[in-house]
C-alpha atoms as a PDB file:
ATOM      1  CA  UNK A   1      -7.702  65.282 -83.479  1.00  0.00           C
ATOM      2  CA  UNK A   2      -4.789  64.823 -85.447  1.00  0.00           C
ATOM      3  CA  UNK A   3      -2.202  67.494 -84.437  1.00  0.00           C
ATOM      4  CA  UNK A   4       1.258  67.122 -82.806  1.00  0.00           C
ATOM      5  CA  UNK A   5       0.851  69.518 -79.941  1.00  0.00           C
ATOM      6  CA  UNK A   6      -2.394  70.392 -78.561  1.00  0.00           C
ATOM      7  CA  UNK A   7      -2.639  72.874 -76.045  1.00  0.00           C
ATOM      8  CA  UNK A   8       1.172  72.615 -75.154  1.00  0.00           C
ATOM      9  CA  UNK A   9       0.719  68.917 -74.683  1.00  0.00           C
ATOM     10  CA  UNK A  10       2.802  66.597 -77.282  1.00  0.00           C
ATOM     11  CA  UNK A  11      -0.158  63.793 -78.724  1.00  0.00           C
ATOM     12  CA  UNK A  12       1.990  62.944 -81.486  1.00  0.00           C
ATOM     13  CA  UNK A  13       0.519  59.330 -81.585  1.00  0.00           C
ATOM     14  CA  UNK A  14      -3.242  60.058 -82.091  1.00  0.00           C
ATOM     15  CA  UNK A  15      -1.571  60.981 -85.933  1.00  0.00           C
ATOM     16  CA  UNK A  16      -0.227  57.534 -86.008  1.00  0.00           C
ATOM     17  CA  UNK A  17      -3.205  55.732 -86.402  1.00  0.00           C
ATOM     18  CA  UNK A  18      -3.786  52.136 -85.015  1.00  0.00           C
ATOM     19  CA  UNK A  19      -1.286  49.615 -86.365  1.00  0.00           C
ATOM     20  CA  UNK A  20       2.125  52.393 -85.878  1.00  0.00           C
ATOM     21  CA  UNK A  21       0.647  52.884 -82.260  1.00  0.00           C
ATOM     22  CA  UNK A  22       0.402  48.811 -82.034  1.00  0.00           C
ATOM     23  CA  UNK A  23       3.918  48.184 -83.064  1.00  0.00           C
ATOM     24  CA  UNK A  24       4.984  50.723 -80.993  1.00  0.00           C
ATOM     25  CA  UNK A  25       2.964  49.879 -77.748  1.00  0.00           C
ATOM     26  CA  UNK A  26       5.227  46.305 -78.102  1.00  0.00           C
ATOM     27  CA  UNK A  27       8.134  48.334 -78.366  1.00  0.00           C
ATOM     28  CA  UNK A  28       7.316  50.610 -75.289  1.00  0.00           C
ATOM     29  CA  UNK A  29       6.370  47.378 -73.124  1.00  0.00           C
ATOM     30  CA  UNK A  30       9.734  45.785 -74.124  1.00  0.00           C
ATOM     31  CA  UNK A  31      11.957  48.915 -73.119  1.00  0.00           C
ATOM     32  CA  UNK A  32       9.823  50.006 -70.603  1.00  0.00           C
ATOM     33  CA  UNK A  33      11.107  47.765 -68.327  1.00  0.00           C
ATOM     34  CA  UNK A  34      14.137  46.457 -69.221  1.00  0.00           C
ATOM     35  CA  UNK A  35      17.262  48.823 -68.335  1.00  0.00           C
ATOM     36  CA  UNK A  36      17.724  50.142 -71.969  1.00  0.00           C
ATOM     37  CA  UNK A  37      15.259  52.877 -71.526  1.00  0.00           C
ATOM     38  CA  UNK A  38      11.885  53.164 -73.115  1.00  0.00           C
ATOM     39  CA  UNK A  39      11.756  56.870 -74.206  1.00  0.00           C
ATOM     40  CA  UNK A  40      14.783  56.235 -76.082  1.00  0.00           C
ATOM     41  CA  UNK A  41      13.746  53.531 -78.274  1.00  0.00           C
ATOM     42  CA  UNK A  42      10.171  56.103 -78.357  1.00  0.00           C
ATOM     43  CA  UNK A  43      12.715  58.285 -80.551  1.00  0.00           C
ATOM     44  CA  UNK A  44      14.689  56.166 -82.310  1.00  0.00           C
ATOM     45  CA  UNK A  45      12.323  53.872 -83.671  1.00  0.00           C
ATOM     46  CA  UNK A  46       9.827  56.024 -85.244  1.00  0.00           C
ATOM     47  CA  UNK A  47      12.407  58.427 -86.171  1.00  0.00           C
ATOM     48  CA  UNK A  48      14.026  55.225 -87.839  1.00  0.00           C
ATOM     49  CA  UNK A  49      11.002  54.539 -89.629  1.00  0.00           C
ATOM     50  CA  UNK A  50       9.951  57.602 -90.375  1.00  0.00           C
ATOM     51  CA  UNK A  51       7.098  58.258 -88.176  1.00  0.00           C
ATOM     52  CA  UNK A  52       6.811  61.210 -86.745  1.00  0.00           C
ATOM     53  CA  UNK A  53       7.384  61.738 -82.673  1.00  0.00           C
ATOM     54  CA  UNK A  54       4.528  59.735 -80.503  1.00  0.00           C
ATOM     55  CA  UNK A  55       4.924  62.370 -78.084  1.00  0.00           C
ATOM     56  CA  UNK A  56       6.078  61.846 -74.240  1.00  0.00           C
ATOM     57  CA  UNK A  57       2.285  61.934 -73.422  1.00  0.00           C
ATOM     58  CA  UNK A  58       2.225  58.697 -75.019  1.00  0.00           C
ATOM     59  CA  UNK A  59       5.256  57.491 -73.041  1.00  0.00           C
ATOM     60  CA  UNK A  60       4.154  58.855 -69.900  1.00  0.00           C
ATOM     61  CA  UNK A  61       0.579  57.321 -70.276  1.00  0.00           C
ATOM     62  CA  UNK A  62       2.273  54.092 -71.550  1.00  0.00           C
ATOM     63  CA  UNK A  63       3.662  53.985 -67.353  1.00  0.00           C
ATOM     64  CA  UNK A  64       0.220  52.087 -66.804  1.00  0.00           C
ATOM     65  CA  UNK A  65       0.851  49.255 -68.971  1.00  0.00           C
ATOM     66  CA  UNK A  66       4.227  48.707 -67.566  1.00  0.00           C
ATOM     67  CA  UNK A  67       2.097  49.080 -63.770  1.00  0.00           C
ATOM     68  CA  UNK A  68      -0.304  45.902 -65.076  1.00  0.00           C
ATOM     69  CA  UNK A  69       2.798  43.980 -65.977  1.00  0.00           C
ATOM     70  CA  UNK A  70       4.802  44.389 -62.528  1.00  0.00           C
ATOM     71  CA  UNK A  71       2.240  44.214 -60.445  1.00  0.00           C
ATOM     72  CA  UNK A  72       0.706  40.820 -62.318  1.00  0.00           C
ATOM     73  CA  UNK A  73       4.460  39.320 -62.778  1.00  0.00           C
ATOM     74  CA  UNK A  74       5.134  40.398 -59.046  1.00  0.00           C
ATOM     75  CA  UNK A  75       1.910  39.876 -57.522  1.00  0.00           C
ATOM     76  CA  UNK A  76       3.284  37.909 -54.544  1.00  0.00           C
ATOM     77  CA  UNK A  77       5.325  40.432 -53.616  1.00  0.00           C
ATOM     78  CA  UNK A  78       2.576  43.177 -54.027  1.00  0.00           C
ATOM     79  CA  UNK A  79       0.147  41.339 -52.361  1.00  0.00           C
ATOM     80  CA  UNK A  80       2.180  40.629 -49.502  1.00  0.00           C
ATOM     81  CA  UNK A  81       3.353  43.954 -48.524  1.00  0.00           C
ATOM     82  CA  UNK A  82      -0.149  45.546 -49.068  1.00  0.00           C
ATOM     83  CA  UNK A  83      -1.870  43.090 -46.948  1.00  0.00           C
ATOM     84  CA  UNK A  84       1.313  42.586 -44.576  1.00  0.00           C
ATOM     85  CA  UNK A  85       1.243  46.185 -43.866  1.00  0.00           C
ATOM     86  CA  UNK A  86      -1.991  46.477 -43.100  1.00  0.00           C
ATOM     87  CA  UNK A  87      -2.037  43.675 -40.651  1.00  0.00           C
ATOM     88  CA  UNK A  88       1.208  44.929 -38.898  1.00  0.00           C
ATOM     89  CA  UNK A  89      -0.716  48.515 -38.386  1.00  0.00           C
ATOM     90  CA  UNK A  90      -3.658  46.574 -36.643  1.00  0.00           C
ATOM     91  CA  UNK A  91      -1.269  44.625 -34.777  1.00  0.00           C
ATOM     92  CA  UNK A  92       0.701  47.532 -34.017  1.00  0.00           C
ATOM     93  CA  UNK A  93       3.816  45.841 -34.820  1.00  0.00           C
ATOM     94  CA  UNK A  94       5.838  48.913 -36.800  1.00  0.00           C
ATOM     95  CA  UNK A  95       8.918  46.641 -36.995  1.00  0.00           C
ATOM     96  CA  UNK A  96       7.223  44.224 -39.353  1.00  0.00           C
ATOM     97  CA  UNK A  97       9.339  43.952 -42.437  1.00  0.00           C
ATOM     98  CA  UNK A  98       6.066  44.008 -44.585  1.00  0.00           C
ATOM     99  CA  UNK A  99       5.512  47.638 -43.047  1.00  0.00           C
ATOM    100  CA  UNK A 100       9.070  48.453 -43.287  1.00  0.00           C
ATOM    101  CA  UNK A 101       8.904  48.061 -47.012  1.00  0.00           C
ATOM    102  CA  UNK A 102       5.378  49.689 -47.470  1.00  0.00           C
ATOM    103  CA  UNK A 103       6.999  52.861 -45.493  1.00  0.00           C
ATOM    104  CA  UNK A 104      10.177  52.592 -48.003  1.00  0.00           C
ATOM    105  CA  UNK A 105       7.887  52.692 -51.281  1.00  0.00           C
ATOM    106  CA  UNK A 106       6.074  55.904 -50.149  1.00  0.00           C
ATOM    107  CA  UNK A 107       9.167  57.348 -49.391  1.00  0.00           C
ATOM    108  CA  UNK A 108      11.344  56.218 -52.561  1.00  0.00           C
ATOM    109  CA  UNK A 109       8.448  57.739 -54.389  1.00  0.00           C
ATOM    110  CA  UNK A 110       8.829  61.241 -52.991  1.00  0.00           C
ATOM    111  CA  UNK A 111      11.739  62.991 -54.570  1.00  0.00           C
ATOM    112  CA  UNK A 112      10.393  61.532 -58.099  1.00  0.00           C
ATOM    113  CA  UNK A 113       7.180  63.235 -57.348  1.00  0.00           C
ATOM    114  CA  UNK A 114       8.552  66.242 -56.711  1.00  0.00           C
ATOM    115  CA  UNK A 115      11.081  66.881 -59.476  1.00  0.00           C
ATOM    116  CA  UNK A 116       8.511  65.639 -61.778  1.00  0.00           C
ATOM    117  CA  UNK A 117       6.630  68.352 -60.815  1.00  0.00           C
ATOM    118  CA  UNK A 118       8.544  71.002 -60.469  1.00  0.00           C
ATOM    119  CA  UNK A 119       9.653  69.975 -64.255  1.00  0.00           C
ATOM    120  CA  UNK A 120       6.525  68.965 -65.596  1.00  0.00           C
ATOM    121  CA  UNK A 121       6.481  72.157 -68.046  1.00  0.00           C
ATOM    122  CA  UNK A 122       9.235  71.331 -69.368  1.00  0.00           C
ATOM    123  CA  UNK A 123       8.913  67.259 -69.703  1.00  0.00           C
ATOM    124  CA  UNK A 124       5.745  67.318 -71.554  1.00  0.00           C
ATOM    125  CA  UNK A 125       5.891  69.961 -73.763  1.00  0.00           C
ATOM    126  CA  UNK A 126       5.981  70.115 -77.256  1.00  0.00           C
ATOM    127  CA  UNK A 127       9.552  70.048 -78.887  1.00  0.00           C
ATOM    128  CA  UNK A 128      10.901  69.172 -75.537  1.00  0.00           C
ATOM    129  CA  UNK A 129      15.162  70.341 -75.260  1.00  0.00           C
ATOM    130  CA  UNK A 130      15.273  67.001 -73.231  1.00  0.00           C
ATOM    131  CA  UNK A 131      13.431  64.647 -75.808  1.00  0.00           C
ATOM    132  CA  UNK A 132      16.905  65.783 -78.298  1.00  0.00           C
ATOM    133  CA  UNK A 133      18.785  62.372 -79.665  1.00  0.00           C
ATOM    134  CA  UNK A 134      22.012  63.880 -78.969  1.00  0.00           C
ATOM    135  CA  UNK A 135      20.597  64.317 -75.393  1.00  0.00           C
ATOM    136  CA  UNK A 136      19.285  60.357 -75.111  1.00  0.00           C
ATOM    137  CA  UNK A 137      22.336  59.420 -76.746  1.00  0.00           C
ATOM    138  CA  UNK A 138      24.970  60.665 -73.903  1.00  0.00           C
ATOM    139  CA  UNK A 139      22.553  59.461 -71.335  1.00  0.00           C
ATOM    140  CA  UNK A 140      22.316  56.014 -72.813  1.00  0.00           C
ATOM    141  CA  UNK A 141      26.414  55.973 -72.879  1.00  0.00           C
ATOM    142  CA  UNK A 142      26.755  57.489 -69.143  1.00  0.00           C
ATOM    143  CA  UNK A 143      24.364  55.134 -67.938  1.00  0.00           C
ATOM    144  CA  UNK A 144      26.168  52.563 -69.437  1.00  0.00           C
ATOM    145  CA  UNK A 145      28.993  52.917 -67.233  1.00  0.00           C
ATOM    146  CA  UNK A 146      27.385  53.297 -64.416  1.00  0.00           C
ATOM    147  CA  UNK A 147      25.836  50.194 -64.543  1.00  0.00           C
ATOM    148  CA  UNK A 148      29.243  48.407 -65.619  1.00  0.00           C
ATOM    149  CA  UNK A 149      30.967  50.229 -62.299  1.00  0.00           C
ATOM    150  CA  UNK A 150      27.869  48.609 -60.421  1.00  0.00           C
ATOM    151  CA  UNK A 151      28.858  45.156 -62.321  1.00  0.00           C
ATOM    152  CA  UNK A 152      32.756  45.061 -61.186  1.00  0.00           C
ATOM    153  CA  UNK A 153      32.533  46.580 -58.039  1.00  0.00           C
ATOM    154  CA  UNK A 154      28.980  45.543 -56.212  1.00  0.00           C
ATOM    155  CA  UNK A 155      29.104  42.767 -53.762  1.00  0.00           C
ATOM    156  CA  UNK A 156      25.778  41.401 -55.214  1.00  0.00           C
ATOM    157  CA  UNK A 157      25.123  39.808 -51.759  1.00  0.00           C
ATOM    158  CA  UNK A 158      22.163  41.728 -50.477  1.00  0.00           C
ATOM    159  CA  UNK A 159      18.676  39.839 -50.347  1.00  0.00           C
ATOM    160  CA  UNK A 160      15.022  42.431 -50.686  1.00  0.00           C
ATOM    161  CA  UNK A 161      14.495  41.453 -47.058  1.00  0.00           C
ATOM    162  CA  UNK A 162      17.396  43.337 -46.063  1.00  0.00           C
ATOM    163  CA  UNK A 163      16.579  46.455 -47.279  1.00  0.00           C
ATOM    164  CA  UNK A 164      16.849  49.787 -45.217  1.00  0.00           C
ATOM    165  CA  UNK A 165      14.756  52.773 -45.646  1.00  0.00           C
ATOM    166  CA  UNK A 166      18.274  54.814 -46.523  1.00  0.00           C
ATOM    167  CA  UNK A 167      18.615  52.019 -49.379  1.00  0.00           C
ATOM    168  CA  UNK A 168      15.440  52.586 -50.353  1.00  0.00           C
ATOM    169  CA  UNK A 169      15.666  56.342 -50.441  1.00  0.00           C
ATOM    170  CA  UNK A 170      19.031  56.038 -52.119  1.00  0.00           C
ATOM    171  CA  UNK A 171      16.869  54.230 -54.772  1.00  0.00           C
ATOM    172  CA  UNK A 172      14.513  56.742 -54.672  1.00  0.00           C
ATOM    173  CA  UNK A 173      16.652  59.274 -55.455  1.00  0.00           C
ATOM    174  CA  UNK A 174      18.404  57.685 -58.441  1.00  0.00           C
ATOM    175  CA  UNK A 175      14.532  57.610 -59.954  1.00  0.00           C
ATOM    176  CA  UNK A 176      14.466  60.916 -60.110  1.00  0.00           C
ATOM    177  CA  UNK A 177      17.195  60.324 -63.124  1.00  0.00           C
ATOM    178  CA  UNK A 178      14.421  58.841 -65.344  1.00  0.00           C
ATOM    179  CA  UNK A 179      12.755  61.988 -65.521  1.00  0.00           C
ATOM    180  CA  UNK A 180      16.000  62.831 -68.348  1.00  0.00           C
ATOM    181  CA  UNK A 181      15.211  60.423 -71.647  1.00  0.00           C
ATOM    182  CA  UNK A 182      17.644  58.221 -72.174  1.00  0.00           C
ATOM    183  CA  UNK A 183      18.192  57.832 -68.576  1.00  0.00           C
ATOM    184  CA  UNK A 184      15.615  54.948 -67.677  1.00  0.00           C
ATOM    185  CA  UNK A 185      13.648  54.470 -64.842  1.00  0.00           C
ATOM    186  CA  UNK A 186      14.604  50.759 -64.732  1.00  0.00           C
ATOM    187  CA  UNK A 187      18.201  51.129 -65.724  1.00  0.00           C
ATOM    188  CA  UNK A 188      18.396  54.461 -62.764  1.00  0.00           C
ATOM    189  CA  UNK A 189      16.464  52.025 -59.916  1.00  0.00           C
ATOM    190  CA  UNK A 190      18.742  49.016 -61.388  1.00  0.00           C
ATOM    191  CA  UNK A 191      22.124  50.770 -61.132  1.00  0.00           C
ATOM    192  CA  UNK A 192      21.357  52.092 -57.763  1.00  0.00           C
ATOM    193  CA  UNK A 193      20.496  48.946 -55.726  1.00  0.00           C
ATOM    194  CA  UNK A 194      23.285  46.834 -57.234  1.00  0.00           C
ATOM    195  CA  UNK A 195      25.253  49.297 -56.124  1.00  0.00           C
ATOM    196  CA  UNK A 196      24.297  49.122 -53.001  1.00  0.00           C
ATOM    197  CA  UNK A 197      25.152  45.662 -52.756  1.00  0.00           C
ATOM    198  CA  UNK A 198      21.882  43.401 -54.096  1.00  0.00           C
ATOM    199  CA  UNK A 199      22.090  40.628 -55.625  1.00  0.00           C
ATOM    200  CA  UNK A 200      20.931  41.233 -59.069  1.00  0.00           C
ATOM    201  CA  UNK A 201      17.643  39.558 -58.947  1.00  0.00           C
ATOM    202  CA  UNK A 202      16.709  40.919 -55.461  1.00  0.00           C
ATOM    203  CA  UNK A 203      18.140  44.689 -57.477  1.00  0.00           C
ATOM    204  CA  UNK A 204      15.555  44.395 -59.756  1.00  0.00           C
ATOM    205  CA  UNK A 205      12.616  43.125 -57.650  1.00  0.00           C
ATOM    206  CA  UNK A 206      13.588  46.031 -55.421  1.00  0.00           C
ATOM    207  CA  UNK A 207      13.525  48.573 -58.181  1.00  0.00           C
ATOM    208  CA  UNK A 208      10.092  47.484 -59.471  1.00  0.00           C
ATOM    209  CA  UNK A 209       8.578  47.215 -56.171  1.00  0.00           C
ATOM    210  CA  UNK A 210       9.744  50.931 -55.008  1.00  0.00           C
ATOM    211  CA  UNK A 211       8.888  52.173 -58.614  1.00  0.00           C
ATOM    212  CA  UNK A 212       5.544  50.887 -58.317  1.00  0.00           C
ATOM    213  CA  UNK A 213       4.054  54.246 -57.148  1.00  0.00           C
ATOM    214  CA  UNK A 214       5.790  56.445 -59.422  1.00  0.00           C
ATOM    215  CA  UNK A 215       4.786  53.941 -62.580  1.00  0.00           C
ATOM    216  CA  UNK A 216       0.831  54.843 -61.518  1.00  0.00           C
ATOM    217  CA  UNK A 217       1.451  58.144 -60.752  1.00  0.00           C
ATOM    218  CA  UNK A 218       3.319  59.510 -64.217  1.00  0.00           C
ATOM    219  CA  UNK A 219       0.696  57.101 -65.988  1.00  0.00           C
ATOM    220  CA  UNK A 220      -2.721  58.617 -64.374  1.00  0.00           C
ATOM    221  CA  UNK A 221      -1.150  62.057 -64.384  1.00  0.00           C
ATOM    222  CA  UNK A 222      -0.993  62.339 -68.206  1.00  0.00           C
ATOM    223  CA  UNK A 223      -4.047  60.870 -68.642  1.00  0.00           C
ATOM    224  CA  UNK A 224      -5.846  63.587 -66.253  1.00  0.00           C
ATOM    225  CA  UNK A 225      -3.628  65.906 -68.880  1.00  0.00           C
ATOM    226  CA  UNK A 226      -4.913  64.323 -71.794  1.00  0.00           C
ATOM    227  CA  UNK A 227      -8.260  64.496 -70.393  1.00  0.00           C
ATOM    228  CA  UNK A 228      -7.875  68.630 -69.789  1.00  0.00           C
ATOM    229  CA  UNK A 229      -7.102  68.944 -73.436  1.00  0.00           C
ATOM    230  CA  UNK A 230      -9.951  67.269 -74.634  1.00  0.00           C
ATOM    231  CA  UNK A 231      -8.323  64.096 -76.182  1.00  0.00           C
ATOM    232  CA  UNK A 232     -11.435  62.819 -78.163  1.00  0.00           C
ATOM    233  CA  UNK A 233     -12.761  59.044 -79.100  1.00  0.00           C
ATOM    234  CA  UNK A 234     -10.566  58.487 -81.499  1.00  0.00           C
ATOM    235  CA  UNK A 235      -7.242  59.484 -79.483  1.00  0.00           C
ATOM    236  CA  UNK A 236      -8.253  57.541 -76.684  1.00  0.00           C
ATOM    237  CA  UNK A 237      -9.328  54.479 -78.135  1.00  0.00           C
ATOM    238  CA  UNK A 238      -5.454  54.668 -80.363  1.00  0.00           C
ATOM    239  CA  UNK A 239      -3.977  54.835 -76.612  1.00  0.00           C
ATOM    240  CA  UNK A 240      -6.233  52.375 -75.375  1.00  0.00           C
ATOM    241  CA  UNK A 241      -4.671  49.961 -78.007  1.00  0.00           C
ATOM    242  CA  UNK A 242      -0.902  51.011 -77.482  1.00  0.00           C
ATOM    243  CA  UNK A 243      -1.560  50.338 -73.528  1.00  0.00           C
ATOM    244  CA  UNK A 244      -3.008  46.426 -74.038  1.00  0.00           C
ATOM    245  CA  UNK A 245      -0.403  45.600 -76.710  1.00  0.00           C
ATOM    246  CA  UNK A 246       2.477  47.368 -74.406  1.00  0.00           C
ATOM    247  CA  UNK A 247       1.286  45.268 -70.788  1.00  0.00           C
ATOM    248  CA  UNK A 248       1.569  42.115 -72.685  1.00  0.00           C
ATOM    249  CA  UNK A 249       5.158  42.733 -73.746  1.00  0.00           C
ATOM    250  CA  UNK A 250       6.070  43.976 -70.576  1.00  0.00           C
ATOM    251  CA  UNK A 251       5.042  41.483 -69.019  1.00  0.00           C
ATOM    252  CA  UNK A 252       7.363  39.440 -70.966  1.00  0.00           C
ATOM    253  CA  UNK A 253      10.397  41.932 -70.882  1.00  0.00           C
ATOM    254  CA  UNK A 254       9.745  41.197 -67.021  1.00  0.00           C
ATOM    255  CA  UNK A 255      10.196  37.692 -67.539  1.00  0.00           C
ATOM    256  CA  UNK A 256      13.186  37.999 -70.079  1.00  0.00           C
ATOM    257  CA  UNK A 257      14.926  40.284 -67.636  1.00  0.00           C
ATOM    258  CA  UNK A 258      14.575  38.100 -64.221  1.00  0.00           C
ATOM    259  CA  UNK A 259      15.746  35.282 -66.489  1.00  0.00           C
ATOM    260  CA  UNK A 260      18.860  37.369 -67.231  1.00  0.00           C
ATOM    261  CA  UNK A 261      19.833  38.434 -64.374  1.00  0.00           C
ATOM    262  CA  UNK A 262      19.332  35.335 -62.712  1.00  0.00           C
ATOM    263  CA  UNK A 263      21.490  33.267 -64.809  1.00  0.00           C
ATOM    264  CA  UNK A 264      23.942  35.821 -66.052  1.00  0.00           C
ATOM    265  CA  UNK A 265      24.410  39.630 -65.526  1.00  0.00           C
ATOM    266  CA  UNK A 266      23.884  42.680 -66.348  1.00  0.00           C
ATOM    267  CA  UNK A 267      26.422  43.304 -68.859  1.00  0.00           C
ATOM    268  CA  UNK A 268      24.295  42.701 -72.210  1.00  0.00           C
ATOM    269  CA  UNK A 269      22.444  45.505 -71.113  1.00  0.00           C
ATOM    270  CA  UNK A 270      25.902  47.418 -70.526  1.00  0.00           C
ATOM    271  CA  UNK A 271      27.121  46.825 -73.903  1.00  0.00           C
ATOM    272  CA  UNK A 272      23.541  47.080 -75.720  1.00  0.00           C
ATOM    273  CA  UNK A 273      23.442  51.076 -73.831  1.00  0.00           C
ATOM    274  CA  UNK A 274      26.901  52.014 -74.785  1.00  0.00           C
ATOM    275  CA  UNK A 275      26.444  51.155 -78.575  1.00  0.00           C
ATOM    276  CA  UNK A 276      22.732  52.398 -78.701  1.00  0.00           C
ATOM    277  CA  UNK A 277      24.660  55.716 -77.480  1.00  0.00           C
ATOM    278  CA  UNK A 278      27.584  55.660 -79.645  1.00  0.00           C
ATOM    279  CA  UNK A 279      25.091  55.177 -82.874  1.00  0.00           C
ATOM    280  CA  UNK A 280      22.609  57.541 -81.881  1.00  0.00           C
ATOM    281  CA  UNK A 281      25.792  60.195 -81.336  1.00  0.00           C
ATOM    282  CA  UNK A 282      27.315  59.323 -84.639  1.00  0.00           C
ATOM    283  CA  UNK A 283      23.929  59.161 -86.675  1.00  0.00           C
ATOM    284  CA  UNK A 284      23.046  62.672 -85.215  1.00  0.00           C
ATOM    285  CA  UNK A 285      26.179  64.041 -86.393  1.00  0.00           C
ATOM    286  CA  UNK A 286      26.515  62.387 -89.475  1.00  0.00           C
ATOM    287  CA  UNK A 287      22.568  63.814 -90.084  1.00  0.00           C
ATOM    288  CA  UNK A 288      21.388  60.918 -90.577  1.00  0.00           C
ATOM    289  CA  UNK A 289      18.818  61.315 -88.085  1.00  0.00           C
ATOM    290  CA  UNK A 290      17.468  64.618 -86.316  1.00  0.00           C
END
């Protein structure tokens, strides 16, 4: 199967072949994760180079690779909340903070779930009005400045252990942003808990941890579509390849980001959004890219 659309469903990368899906599975791991946004880059790059559009069934099913890489790099974290939860229910201590934070996942996870629904039709379909560069590009620029006002004016204080469920709902919320390309499911999550006061590192632990649910949902939901439209061998054995290339560098954009944010700020990734934007505005104007 080598068509663009099949069914209504956009599998732009089965046409790619092997290697183009390889270089851009590294691509989609970097971006994925880091707050630059993923289904950006899943534009510009092939459209760059020529290729044609992977598709956002392709970035949607790519959500698994980035699930391998947070839940490996953060495994501590995972592992204590699932089995900290589960303990606190059979102690019947609902206080616990492990239970706390189990109860704030599930319920950051519900307004994603059900905007992504409601605009499924429109997210996945072929020739997508949201998948436009001149639409990624003004998203990339506005949330660029949101995530300098989150710079200059958070307090940067708060530690993950102090989360509420209203921060964690807040955060939940602000997901629902990545649904818009350009937008970034990292760079939304990101935003919103430095905002509400995290300290960066703690931000981002927070906004992997409460994504972690929407990640596997998004990634096994398009791959129950791809299944309905019959994706055959080869297709899935091209995605299988883009998913192990992309949860290696993932992993690594996990690492490169912590390392960041730790030591410095978020401001590379401020001014990195706000030129991607301005070029992407300029080049679709200028025609040099549609």
């Amino acid at each position: 199967m080598t068509d663009v659309c099949t069914q209504g469903l956009d599998t732009g990368f089965v046409g790619l072949g092997y290697a183009k899906v390889a270089f851009l599975g590294i691509v989609q791991g970097i971006t994925e994760l880091l707050p630059i946004s993923s289904t950006a880059h899943m534009r510009i790059v092939p459209a760059v180079l020529g290729w044609q559009d992977p598709g956002s069934a392709f970035s949607a099913a790519m959500q698994l690779a980035a699930l391998a890489a947070v839940v490996s790099y953060f495994w501590s974290d995972v592992r204590d909340v699932l089995f900290g939860s589960i303990s606190a229910i059979a102690r019947r201590d609902f206080g616990d903070r492990h239970f706390r934070l189990a109860i704030s996942i599930v319920l950051a996870t519900v307004p994603i779930v059900i905007a992504g629904l409601a605009l499924s039709g429109v997210l996945n379909a072929c020739n997508s009005p949201l998948r436009g560069l001149a639409v990624i590009g003004w998203a990339c620029i506005a949330m660029a400045i949101l995530l300098a006002l989150a710079e200059i004016f958070a307090s940067h204080k708060l530690m993950l252990r102090q989360a509420s469920i209203l921060d964690a709902l807040l955060v939940g919320v602000a997901q629902v942003g990545a649904l818009i390309p350009g937008v970034s499911r990292s760079g939304s999550t990101l935003t919103a808990a430095m905002g509400l006061g995290f300290a960066r590192p703690e931000a981002a632990r927070l906004s992997f941890l409460l994504g972690l649910p929407a990640i596997a949902l998004a990634g096994l939901k398009e791959l129950y579509e791809l299944h309905k439209v019959h994706l055959d061998a080869h297709g899935w054995s091209v995605l299988a390849v883009g998913l192990v290339v992309a949860s290696i560098s993932a992993f690594f954009a996990i690492w490169g980001l912590m390392r960041v944010l730790e030591r410095f700020s978020a401001w590379p990734f401020v001014i990195y959004r706000g030129l991607l934007g301005v070029v992407l505005l300029i080049s679709v104007a200028a025609g040099w890219l549609t």
